[in-house]
N, C-alpha and C. Protein backbone atom coordinates (compact mmCIF):
# COMPACT_ATOMS: atom_id res chain seq x y z
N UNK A 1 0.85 -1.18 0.00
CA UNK A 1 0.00 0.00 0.00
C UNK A 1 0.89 1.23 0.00
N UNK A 2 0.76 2.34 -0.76
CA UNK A 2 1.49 3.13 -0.69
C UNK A 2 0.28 4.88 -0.83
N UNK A 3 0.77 6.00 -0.25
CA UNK A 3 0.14 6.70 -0.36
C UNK A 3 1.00 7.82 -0.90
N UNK A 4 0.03 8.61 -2.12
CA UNK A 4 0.65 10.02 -2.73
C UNK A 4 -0.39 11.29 -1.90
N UNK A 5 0.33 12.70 -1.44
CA UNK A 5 -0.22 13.37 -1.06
C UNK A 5 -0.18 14.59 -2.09
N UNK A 6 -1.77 15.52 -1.44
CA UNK A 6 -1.22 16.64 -2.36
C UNK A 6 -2.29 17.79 -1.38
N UNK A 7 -1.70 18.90 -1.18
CA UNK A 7 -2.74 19.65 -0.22
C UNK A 7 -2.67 21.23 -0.99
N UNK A 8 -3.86 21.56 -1.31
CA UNK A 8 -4.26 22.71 -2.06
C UNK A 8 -5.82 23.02 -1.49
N UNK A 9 -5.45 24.53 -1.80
CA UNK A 9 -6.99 25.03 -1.47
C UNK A 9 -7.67 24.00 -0.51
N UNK A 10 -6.96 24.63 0.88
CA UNK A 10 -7.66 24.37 2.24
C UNK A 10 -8.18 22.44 2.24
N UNK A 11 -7.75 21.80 1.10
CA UNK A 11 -7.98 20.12 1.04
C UNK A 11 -6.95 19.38 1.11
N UNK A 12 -6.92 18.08 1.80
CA UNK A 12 -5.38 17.06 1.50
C UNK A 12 -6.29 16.48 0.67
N UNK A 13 -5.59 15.64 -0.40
CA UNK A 13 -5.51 14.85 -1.43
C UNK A 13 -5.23 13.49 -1.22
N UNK A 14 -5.44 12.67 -1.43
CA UNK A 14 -4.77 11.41 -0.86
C UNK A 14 -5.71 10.03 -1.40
N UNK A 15 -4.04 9.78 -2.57
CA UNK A 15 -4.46 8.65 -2.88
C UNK A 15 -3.79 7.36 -2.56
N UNK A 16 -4.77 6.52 -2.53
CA UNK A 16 -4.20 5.22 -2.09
C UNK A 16 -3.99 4.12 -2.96
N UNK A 17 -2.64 3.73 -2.85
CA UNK A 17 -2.52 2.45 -4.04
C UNK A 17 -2.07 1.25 -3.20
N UNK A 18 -3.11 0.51 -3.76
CA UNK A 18 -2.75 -1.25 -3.38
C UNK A 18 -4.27 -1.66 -2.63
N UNK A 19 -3.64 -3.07 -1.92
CA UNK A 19 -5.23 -3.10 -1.37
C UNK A 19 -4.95 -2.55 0.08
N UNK A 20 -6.43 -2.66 0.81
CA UNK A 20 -6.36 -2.12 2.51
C UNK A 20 -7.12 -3.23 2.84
N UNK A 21 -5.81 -4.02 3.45
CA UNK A 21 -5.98 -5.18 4.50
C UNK A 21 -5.72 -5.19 5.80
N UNK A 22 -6.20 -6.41 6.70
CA UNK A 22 -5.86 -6.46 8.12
C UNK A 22 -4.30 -5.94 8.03
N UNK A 23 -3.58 -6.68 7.25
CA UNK A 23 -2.13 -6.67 7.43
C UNK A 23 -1.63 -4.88 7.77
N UNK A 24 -2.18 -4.12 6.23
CA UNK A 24 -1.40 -2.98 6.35
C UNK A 24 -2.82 -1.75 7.44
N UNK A 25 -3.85 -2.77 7.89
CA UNK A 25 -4.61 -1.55 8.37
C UNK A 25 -4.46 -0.51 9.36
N UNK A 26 -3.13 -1.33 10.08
CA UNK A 26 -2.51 -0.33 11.17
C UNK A 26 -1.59 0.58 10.68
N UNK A 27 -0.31 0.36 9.67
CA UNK A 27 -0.37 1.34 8.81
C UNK A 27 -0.88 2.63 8.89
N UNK A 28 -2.16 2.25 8.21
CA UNK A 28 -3.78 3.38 7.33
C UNK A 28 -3.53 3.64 8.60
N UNK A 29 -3.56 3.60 10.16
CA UNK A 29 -4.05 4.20 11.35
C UNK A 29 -2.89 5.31 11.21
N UNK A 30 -1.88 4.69 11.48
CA UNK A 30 -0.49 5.84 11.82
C UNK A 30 -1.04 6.74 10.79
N UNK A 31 -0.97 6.83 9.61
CA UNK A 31 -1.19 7.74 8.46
C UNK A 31 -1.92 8.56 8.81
N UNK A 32 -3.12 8.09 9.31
CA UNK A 32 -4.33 8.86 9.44
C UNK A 32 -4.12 9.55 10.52
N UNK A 33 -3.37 9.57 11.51
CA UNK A 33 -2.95 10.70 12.93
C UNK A 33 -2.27 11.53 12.37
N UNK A 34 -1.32 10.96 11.22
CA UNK A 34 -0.19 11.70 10.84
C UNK A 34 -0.79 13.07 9.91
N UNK A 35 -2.09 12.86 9.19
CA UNK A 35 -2.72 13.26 8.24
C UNK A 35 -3.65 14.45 9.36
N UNK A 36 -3.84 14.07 10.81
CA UNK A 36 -4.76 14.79 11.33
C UNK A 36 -4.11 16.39 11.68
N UNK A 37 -2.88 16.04 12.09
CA UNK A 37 -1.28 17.17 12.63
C UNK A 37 -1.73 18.10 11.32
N UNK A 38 -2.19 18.07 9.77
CA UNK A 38 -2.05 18.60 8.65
C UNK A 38 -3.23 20.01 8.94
N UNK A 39 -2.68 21.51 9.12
CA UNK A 39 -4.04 22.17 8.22
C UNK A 39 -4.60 21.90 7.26
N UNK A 40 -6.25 21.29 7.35
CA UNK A 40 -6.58 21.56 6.18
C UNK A 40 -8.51 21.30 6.21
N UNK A 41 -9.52 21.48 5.46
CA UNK A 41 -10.50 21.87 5.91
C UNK A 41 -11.37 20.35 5.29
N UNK A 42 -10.84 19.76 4.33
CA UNK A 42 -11.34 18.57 3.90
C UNK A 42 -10.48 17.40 3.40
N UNK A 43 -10.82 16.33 3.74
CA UNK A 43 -9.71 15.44 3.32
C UNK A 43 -10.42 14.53 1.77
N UNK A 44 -9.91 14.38 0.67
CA UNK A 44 -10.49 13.99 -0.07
C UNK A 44 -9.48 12.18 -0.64
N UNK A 45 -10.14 11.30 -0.41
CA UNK A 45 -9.44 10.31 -0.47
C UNK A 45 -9.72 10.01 -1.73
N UNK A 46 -8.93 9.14 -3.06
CA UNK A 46 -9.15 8.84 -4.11
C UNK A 46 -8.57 6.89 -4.13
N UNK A 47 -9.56 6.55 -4.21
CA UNK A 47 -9.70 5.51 -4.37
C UNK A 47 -9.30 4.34 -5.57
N UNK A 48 -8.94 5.26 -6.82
CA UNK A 48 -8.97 4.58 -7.85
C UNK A 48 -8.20 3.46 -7.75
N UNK A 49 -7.23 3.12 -6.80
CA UNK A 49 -6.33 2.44 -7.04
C UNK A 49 -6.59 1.28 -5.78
N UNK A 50 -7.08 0.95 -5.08
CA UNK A 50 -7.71 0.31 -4.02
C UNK A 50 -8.57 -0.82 -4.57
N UNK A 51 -7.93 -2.11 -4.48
CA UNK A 51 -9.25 -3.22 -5.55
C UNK A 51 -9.83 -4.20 -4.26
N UNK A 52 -8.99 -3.56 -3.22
CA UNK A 52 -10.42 -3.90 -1.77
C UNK A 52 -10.07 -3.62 -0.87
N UNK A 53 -11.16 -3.54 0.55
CA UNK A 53 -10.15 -3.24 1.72
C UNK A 53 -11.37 -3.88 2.67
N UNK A 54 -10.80 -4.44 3.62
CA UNK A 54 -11.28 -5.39 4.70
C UNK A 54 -11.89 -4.73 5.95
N UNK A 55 -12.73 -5.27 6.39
CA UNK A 55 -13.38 -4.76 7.57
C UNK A 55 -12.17 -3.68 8.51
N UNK A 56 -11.51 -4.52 8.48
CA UNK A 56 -10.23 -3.68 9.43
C UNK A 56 -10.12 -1.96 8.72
N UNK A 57 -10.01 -2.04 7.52
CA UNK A 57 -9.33 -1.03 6.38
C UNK A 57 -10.74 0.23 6.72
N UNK A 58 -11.68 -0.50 6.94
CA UNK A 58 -13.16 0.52 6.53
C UNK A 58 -12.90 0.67 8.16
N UNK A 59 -12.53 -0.03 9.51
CA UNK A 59 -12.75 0.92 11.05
C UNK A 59 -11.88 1.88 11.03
N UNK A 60 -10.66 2.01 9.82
CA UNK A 60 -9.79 2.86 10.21
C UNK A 60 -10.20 3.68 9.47
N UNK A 61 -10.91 3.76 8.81
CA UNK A 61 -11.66 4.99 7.65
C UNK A 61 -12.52 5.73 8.63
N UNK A 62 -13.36 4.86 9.60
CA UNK A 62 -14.31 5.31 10.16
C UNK A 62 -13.53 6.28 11.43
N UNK A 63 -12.83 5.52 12.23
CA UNK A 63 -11.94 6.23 13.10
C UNK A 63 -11.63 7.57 12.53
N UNK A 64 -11.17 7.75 11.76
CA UNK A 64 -10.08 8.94 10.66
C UNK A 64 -11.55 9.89 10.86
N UNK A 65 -13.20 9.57 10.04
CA UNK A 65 -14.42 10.34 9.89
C UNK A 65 -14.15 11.01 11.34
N UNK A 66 -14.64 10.04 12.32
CA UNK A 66 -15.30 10.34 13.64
C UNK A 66 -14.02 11.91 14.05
N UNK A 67 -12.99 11.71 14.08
CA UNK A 67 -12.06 12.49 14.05
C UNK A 67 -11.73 14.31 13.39
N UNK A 68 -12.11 13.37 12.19
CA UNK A 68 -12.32 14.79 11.43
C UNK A 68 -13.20 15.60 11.68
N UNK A 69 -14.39 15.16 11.51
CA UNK A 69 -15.54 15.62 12.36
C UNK A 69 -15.65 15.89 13.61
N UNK A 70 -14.83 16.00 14.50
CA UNK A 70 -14.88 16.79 15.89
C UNK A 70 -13.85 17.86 15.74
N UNK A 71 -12.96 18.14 14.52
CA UNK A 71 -11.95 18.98 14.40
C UNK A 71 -13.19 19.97 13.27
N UNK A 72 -14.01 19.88 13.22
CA UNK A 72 -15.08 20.55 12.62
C UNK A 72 -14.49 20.61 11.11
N UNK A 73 -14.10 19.80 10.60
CA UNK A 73 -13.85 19.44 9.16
C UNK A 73 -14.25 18.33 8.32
N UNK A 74 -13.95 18.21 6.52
CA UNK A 74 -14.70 17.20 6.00
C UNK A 74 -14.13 16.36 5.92
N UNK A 75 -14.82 14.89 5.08
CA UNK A 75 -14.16 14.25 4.64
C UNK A 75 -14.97 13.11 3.53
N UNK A 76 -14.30 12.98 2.11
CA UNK A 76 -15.12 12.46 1.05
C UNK A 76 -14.55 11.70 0.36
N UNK A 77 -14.54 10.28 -0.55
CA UNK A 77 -13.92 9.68 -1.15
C UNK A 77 -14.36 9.70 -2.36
N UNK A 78 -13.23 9.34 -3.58
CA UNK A 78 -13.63 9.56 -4.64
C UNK A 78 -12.94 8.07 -5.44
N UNK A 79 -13.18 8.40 -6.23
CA UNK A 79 -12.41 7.29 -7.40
C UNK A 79 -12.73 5.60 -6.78
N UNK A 80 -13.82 5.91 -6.58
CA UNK A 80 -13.92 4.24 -5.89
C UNK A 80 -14.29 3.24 -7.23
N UNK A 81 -14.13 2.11 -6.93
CA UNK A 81 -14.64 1.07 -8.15
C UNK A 81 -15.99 0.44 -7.30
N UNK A 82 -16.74 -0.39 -8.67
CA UNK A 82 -17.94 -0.80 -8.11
C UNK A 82 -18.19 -1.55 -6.97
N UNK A 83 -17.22 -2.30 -6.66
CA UNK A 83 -17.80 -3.64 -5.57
C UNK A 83 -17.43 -2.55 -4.63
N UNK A 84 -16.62 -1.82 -4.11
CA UNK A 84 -16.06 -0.82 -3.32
C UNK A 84 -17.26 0.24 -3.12
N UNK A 85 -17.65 0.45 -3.78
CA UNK A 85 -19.23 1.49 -4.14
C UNK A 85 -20.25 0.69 -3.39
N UNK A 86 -20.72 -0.14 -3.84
CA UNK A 86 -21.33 -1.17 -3.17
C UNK A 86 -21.37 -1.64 -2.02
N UNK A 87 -20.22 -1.96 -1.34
CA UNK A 87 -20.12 -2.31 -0.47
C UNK A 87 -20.35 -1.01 0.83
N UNK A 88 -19.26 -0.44 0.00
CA UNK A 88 -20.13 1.35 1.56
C UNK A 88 -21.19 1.50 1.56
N UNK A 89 -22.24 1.95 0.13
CA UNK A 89 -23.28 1.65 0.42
C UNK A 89 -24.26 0.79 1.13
N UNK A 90 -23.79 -0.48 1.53
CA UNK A 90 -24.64 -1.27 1.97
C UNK A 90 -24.49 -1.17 3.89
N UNK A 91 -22.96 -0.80 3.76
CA UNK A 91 -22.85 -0.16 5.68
C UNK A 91 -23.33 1.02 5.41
N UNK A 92 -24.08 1.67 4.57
CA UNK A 92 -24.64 3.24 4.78
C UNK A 92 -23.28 4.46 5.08
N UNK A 93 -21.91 3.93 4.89
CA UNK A 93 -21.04 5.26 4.65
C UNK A 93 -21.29 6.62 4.26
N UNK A 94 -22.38 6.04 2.84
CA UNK A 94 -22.75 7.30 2.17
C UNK A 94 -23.09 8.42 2.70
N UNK A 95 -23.68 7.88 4.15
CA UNK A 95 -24.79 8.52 4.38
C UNK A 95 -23.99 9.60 5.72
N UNK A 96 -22.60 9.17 5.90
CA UNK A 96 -22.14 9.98 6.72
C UNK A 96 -20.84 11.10 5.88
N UNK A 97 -20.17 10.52 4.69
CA UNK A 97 -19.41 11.22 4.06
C UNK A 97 -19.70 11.22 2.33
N UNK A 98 -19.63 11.83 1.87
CA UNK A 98 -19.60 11.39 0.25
C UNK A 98 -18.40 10.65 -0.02
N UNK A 99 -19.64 9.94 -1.17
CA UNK A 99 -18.83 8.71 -1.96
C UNK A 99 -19.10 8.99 -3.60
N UNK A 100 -17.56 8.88 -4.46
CA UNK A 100 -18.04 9.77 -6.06
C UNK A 100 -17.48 8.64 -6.49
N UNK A 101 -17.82 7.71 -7.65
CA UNK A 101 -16.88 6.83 -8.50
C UNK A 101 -16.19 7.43 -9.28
């Protein structure tokens, strides 16, 4: 798993390549503290490159939300593929952050 950053106009950028498994989901945790230290007003994750990620991969997504959201900021994913689409949808993600394919 590897991550590219990019922070413009008050957003981090952040895409993720490979999959998000148990293995690297602690990883995604450090990142995501490391990502919190960052000014910035929305975090926009891009997905395109992610061909799955495991229960573990989606608590540390959720952790990262709950977070952002008490620092009174956003957070939205983009570039997802279908089963990935699907699948947030069906835990209702949608319904707490946007999700764009």
């Amino acid at each position: 798993m590897e991550f590219n950053i990019l922070q413009e106009n008050g957003a981090v950028k952040i895409s993720i390549m490979g999959a998000v498994d148990n293995e690297n989901a602690e990883e995604l945790k450090e990142y995501f503290q490391e990502l919190l230290n960052k000014d910035f007003k929305e975090a926009v994750f891009d997905l395109t490159y992610v061909p799955f990620i495991t229960s573990s991969g989606i608590g540390k997504f959720l952790l990262f939300y709950k977070n952002v959201i008490a620092l009174g900021r956003k957070m939205r994913i983009k570039g997802i593929n279908d089963n990935l689409y699907e699948l947030f949808q069906s835990i209702k993600l949608n319904q707490l952050f946007p999700i764009e394919k």
